[in-house]
N, C-alpha and C. Protein backbone atom coordinates (compact mmCIF):
# COMPACT_ATOMS: atom_id res chain seq x y z
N UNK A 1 37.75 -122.13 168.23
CA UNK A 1 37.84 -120.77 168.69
C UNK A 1 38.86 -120.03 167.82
N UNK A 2 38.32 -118.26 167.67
CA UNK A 2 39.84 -117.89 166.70
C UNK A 2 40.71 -117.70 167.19
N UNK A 3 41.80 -117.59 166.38
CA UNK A 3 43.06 -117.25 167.35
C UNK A 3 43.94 -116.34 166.46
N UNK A 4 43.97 -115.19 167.45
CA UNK A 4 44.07 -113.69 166.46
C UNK A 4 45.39 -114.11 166.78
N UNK A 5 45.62 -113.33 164.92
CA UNK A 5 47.36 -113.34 164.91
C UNK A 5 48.17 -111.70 164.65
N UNK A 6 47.18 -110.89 164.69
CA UNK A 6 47.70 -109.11 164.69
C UNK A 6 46.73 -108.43 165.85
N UNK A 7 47.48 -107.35 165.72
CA UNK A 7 46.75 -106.19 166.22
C UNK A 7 45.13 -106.01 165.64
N UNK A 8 45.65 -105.73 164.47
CA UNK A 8 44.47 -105.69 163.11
C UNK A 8 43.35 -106.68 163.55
N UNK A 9 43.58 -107.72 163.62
CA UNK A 9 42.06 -108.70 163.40
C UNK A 9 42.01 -108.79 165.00
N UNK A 10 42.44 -108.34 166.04
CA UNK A 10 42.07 -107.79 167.25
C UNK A 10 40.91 -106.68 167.11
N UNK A 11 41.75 -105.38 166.60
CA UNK A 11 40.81 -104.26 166.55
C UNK A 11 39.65 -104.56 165.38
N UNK A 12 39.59 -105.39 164.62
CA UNK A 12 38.40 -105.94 163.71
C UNK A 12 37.74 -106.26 164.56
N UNK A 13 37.92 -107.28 165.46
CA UNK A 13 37.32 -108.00 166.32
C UNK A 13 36.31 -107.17 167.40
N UNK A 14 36.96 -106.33 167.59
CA UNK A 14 36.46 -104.89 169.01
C UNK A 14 35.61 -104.03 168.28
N UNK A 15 35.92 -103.63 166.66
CA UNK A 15 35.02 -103.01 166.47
C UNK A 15 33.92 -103.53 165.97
N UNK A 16 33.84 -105.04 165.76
CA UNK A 16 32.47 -105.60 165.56
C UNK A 16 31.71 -105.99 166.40
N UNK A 17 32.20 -105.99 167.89
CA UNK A 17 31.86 -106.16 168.75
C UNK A 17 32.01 -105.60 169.73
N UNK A 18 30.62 -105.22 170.55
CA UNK A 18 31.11 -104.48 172.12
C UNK A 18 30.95 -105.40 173.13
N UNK A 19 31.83 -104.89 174.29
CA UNK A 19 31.79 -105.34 175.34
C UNK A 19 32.66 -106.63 175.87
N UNK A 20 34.11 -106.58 175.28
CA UNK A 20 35.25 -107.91 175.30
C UNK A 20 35.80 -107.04 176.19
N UNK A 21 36.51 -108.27 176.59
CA UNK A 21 37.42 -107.72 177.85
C UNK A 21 38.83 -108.91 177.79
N UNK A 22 39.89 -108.48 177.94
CA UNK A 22 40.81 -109.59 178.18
C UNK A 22 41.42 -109.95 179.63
N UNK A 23 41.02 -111.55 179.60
CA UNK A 23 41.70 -112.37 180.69
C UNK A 23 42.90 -113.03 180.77
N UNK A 24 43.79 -112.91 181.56
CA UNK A 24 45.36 -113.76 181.33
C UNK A 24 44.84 -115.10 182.16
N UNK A 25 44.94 -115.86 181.41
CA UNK A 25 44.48 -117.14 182.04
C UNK A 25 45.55 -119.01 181.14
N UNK A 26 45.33 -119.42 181.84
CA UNK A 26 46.33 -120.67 181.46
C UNK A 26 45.21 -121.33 179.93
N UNK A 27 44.10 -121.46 180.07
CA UNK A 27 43.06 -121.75 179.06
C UNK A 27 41.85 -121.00 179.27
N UNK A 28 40.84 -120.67 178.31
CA UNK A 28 39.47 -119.71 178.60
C UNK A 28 38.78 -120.61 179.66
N UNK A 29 39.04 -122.07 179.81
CA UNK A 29 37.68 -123.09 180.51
C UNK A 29 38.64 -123.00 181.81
N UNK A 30 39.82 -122.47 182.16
CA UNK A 30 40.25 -122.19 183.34
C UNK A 30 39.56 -121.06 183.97
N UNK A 31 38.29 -121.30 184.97
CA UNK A 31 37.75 -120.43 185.09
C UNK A 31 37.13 -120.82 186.32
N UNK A 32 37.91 -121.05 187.69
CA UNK A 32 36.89 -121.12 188.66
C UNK A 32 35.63 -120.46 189.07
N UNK A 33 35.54 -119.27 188.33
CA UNK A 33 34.25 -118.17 188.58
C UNK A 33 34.82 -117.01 189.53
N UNK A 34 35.54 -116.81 189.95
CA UNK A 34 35.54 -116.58 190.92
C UNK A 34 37.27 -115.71 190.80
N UNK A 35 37.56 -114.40 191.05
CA UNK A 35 39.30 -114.40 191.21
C UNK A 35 39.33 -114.21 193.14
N UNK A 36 40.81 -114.07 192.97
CA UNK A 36 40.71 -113.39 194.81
C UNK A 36 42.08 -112.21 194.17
N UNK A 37 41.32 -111.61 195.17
CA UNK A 37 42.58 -110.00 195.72
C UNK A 37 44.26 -110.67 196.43
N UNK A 38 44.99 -110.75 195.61
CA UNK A 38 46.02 -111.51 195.83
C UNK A 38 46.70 -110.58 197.26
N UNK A 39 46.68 -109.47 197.30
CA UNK A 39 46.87 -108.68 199.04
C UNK A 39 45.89 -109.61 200.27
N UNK A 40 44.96 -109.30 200.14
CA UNK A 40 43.83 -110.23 200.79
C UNK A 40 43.43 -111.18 201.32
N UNK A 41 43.44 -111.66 199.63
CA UNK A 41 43.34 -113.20 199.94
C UNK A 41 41.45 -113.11 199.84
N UNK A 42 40.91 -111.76 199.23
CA UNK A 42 39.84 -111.82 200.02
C UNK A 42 38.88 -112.50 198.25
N UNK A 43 37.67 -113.11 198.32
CA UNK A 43 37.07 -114.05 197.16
C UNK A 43 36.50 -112.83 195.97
N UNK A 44 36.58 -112.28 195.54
CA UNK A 44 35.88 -111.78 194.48
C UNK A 44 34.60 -112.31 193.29
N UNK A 45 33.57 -111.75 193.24
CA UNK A 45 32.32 -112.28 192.95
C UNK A 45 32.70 -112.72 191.62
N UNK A 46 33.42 -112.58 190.76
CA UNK A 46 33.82 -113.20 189.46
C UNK A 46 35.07 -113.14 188.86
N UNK A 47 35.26 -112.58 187.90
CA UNK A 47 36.65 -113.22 186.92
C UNK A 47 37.10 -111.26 187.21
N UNK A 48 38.59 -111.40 187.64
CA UNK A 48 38.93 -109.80 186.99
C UNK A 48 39.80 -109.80 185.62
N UNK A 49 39.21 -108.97 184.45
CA UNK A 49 39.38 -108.82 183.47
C UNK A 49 39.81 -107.52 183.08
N UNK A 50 40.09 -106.94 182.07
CA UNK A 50 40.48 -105.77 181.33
C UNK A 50 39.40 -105.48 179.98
N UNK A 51 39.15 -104.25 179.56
CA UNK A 51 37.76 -104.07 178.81
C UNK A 51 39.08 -103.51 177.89
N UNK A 52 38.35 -104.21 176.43
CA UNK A 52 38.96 -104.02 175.10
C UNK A 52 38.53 -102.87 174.49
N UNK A 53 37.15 -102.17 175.46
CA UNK A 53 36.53 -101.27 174.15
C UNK A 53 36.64 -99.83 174.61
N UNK A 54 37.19 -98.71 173.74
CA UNK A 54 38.04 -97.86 174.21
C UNK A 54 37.20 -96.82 175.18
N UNK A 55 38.19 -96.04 175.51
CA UNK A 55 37.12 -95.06 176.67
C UNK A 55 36.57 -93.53 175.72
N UNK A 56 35.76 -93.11 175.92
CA UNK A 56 35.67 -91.69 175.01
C UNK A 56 36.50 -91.11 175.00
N UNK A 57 37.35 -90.94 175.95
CA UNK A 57 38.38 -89.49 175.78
C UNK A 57 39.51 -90.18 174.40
N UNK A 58 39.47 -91.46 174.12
CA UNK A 58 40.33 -92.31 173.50
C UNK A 58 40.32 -91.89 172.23
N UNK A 59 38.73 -91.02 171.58
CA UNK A 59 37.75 -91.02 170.39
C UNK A 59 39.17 -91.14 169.20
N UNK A 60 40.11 -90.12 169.15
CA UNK A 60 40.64 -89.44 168.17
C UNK A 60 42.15 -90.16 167.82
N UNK A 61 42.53 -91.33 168.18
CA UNK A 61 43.47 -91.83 168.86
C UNK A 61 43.35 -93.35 168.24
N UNK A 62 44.45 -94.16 167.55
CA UNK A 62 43.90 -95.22 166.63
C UNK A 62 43.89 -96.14 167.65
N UNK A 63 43.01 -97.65 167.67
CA UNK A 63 42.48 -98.82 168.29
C UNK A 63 43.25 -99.28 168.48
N UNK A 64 44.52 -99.44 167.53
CA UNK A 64 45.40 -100.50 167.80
C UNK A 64 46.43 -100.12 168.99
N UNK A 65 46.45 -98.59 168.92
CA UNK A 65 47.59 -98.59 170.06
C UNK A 65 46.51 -98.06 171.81
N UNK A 66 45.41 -98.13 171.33
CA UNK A 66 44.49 -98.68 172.62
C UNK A 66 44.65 -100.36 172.87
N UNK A 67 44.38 -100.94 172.16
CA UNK A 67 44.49 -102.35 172.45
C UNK A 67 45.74 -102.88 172.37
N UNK A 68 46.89 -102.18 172.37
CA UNK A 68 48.66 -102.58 172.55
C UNK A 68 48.90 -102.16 173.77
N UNK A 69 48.07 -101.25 174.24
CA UNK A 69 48.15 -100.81 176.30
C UNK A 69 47.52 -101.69 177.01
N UNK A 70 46.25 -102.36 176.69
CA UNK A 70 45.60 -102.92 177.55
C UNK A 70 46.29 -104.27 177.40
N UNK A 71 46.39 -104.53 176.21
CA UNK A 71 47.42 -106.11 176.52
C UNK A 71 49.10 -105.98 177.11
N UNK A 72 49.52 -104.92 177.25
CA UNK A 72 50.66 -104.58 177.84
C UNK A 72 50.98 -104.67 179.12
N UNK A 73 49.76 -103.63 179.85
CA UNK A 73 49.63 -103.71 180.94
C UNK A 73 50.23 -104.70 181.79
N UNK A 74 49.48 -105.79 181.75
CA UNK A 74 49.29 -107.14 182.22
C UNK A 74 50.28 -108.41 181.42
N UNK A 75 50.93 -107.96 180.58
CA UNK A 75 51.77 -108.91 179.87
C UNK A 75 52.68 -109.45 180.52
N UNK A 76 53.23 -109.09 181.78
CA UNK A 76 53.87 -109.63 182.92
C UNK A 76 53.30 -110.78 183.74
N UNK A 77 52.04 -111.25 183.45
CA UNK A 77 51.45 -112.03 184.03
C UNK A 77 51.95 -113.52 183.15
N UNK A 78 52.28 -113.26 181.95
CA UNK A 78 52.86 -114.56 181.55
C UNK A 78 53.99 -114.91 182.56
N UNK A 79 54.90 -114.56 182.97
CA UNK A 79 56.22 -114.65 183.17
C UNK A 79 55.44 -114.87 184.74
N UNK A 80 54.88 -114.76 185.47
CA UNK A 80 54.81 -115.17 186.89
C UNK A 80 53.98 -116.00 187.57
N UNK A 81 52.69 -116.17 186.20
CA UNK A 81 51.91 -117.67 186.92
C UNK A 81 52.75 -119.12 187.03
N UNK A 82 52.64 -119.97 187.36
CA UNK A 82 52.88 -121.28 187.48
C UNK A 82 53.05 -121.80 186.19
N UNK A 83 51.74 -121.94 186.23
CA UNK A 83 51.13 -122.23 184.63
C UNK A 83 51.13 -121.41 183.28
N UNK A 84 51.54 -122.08 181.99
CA UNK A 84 51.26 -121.13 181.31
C UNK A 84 50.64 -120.40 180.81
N UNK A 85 50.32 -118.59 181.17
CA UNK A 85 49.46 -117.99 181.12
C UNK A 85 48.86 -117.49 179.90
N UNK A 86 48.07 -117.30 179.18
CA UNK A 86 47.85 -116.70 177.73
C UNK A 86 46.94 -115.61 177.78
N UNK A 87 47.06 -114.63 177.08
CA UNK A 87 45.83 -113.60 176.83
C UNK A 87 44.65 -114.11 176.23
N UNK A 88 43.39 -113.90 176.96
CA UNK A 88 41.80 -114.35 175.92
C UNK A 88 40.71 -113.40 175.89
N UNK A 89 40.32 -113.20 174.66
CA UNK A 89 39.13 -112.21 174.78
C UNK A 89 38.29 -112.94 174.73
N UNK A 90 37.37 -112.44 175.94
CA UNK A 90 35.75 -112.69 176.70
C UNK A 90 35.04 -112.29 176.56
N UNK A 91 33.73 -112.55 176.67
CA UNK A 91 32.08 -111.69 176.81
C UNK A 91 32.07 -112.00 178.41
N UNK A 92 31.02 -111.56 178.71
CA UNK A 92 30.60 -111.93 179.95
C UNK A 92 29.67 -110.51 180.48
N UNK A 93 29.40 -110.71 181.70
CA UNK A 93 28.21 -109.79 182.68
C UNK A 93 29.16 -109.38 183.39
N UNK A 94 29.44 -108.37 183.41
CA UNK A 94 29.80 -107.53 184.64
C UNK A 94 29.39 -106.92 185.71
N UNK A 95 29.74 -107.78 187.31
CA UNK A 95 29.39 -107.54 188.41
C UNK A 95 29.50 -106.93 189.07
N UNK A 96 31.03 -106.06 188.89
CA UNK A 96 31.27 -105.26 190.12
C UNK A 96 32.79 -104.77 189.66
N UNK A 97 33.46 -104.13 190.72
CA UNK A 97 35.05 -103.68 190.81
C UNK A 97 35.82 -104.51 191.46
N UNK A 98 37.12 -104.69 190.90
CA UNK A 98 37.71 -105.64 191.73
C UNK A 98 38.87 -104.37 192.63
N UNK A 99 39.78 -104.63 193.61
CA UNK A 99 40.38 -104.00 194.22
C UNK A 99 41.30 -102.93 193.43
N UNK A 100 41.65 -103.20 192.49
CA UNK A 100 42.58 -102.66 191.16
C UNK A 100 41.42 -101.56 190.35
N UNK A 101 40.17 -101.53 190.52
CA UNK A 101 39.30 -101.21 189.68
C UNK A 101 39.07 -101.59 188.47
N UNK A 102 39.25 -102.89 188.24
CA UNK A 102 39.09 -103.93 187.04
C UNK A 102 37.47 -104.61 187.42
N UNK A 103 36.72 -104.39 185.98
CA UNK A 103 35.84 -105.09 186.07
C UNK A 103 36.16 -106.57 186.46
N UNK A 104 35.17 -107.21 187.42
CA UNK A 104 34.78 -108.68 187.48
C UNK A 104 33.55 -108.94 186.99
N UNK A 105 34.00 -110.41 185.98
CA UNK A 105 33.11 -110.92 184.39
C UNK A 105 33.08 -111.92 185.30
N UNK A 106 31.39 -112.13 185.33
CA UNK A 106 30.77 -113.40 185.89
C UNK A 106 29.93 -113.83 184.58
N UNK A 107 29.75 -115.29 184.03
CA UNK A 107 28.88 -115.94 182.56
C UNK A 107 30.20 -115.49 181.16
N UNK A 108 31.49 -116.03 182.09
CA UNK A 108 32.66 -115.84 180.68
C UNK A 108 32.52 -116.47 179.68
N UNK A 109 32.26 -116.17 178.23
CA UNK A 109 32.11 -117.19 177.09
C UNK A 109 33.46 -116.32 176.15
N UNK A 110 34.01 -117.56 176.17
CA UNK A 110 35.47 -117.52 175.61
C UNK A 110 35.14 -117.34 174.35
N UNK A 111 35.74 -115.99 173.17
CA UNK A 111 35.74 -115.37 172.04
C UNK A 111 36.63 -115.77 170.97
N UNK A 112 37.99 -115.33 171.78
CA UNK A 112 39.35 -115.95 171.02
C UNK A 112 40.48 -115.96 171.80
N UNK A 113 41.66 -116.32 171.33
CA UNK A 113 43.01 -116.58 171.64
C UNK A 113 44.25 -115.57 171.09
N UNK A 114 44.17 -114.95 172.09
CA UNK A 114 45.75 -113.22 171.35
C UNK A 114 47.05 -114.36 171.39
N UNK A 115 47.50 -114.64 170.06
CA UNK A 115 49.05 -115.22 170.11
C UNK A 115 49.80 -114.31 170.70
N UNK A 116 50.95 -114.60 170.73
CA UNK A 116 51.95 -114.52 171.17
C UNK A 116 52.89 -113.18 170.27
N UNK A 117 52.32 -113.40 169.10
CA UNK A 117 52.96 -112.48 167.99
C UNK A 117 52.13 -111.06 168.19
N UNK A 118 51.07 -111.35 169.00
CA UNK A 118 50.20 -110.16 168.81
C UNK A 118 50.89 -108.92 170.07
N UNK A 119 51.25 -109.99 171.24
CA UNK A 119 52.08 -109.06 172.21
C UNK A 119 53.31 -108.23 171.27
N UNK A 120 53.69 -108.89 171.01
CA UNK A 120 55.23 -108.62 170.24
C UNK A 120 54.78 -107.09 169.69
N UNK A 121 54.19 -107.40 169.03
CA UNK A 121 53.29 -106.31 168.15
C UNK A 121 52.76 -105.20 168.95
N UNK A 122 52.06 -105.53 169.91
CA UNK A 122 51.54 -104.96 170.85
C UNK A 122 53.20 -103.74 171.46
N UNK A 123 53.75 -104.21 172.01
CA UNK A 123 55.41 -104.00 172.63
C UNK A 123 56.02 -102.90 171.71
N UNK A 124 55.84 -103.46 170.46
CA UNK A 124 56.68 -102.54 169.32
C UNK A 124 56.21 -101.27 168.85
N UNK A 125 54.51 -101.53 169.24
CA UNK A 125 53.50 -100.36 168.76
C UNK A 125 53.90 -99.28 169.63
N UNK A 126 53.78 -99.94 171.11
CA UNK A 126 54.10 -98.68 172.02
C UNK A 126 55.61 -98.13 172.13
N UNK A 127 56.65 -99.06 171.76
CA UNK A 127 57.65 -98.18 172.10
C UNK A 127 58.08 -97.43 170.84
N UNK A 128 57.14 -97.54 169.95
CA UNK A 128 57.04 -96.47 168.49
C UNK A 128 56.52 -95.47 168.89
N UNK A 129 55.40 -95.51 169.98
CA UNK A 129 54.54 -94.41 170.40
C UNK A 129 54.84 -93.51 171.83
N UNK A 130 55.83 -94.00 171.90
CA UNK A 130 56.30 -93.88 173.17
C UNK A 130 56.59 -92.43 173.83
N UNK A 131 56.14 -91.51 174.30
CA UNK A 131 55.87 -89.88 174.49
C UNK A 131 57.06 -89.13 175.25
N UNK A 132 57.60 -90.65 175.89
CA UNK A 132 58.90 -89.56 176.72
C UNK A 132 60.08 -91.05 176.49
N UNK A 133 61.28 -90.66 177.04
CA UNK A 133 62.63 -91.15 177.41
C UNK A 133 62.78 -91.91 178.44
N UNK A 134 61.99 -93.05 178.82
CA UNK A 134 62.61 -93.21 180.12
C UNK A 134 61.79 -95.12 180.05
N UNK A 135 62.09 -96.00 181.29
CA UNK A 135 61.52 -97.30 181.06
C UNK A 135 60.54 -97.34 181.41
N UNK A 136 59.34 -97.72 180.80
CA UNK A 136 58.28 -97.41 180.76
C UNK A 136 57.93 -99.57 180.40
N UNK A 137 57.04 -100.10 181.05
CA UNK A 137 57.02 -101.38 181.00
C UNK A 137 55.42 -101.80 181.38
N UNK A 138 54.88 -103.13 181.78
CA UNK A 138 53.84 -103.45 182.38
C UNK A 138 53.62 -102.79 183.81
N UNK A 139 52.27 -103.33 184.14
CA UNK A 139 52.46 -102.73 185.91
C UNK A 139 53.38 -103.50 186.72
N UNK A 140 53.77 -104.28 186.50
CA UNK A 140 54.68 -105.12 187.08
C UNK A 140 55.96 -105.25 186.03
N UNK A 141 56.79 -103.98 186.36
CA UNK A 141 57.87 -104.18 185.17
C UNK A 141 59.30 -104.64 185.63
N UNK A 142 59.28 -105.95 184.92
CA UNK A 142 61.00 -106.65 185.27
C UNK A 142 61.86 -105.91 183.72
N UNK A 143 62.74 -105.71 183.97
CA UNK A 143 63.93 -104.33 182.85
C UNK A 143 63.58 -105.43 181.76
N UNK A 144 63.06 -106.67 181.75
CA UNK A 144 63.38 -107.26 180.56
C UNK A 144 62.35 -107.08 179.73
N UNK A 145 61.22 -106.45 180.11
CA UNK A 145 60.01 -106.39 179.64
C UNK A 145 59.51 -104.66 179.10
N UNK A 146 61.05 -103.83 179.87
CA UNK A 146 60.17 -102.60 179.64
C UNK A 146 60.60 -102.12 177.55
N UNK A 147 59.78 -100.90 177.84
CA UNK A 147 59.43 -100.32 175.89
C UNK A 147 60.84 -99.88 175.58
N UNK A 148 61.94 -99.22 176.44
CA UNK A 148 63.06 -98.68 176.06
C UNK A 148 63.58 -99.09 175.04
N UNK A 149 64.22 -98.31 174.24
CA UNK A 149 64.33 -98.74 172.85
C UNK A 149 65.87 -98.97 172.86
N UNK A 150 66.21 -100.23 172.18
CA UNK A 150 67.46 -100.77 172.73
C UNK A 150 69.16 -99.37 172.30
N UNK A 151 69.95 -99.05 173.06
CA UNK A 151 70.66 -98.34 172.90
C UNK A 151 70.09 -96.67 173.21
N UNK A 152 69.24 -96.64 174.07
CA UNK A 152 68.22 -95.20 174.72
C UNK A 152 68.97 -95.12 176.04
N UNK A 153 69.64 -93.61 176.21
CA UNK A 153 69.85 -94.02 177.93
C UNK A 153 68.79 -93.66 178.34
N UNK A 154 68.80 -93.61 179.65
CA UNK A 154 67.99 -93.37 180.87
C UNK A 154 68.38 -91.77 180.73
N UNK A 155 67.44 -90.75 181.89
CA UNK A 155 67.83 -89.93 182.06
C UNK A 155 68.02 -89.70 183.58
N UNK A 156 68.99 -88.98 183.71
CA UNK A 156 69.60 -88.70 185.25
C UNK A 156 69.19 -87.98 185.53
């Protein structure tokens, strides 16, 4: 399997292909089929994933710092599974919405492997791009994770 080491052979990757989505998962064959609504508890008909391929309003706006948000997002998910979690881009069928409004990918066939360097990258892109002053992080942001650029105050 490949195992992307930039942004770059990410967005190579997306634009040769439609329809990837990324999963935080411990390995791609970690895949009961199935996620659950962690509020809930309730079973969800397949995998919830994140879609790599940009939205129209995105048109004018470069790939890489589309695909440095969507792996951002969720980059907090390393730091709180059990197991160690990794980013993977997927194919798959999409079934439905999950509670978050994340597609769920049921028939996942594992694509490639986002290192570790690619977050980094990912992190640095956005807090280059970064539109306002303030901590701005994953959806789940611990201070150690947010874009603030080191020596930025806050604003009061």
């Amino acid at each position: 399997m490949q195992q992307l080491e930039s942004l770059g052979e990410l967005a190579a990757l997306v634009r040769r292909r439609d329809g990837l989505y990324i999963r935080w998962a411990p390995t791609p064959e970690h895949r009961p089929g199935t996620s659950r609504d962690e509020l809930t508890g309730a079973e969800l008909p397949g995998l919830s994933v994140n879609p790599l391929d940009p939205e129209p309003w995105w048109r004018d706006q470069p790939l890489e710092l589309w695909l440095a948000r969507r792996l951002y997002d969720y980059c907090h998910l390393r730091h709180e599974r059990r197991r160690e979690t990794k980013p993977w881009v997927l194919a798959g069928r999409i079934v439905g919405s999950g509670p978050d409004n994340e597609p769920l990918l049921t028939d996942p066939e594992p694509v490639a492997r986002i290192s570790t360097a690619v977050l980094g990258e990912a992190r640095e892109l956005l807090r280059d791009n970064a539109q306002h002053d303030s901590d701005w992080g994953p959806l789940r942001r611990p201070p150690e994770l947010n874009t603030r650029a080191p020596g930025r105050n806050s604003r009061a």
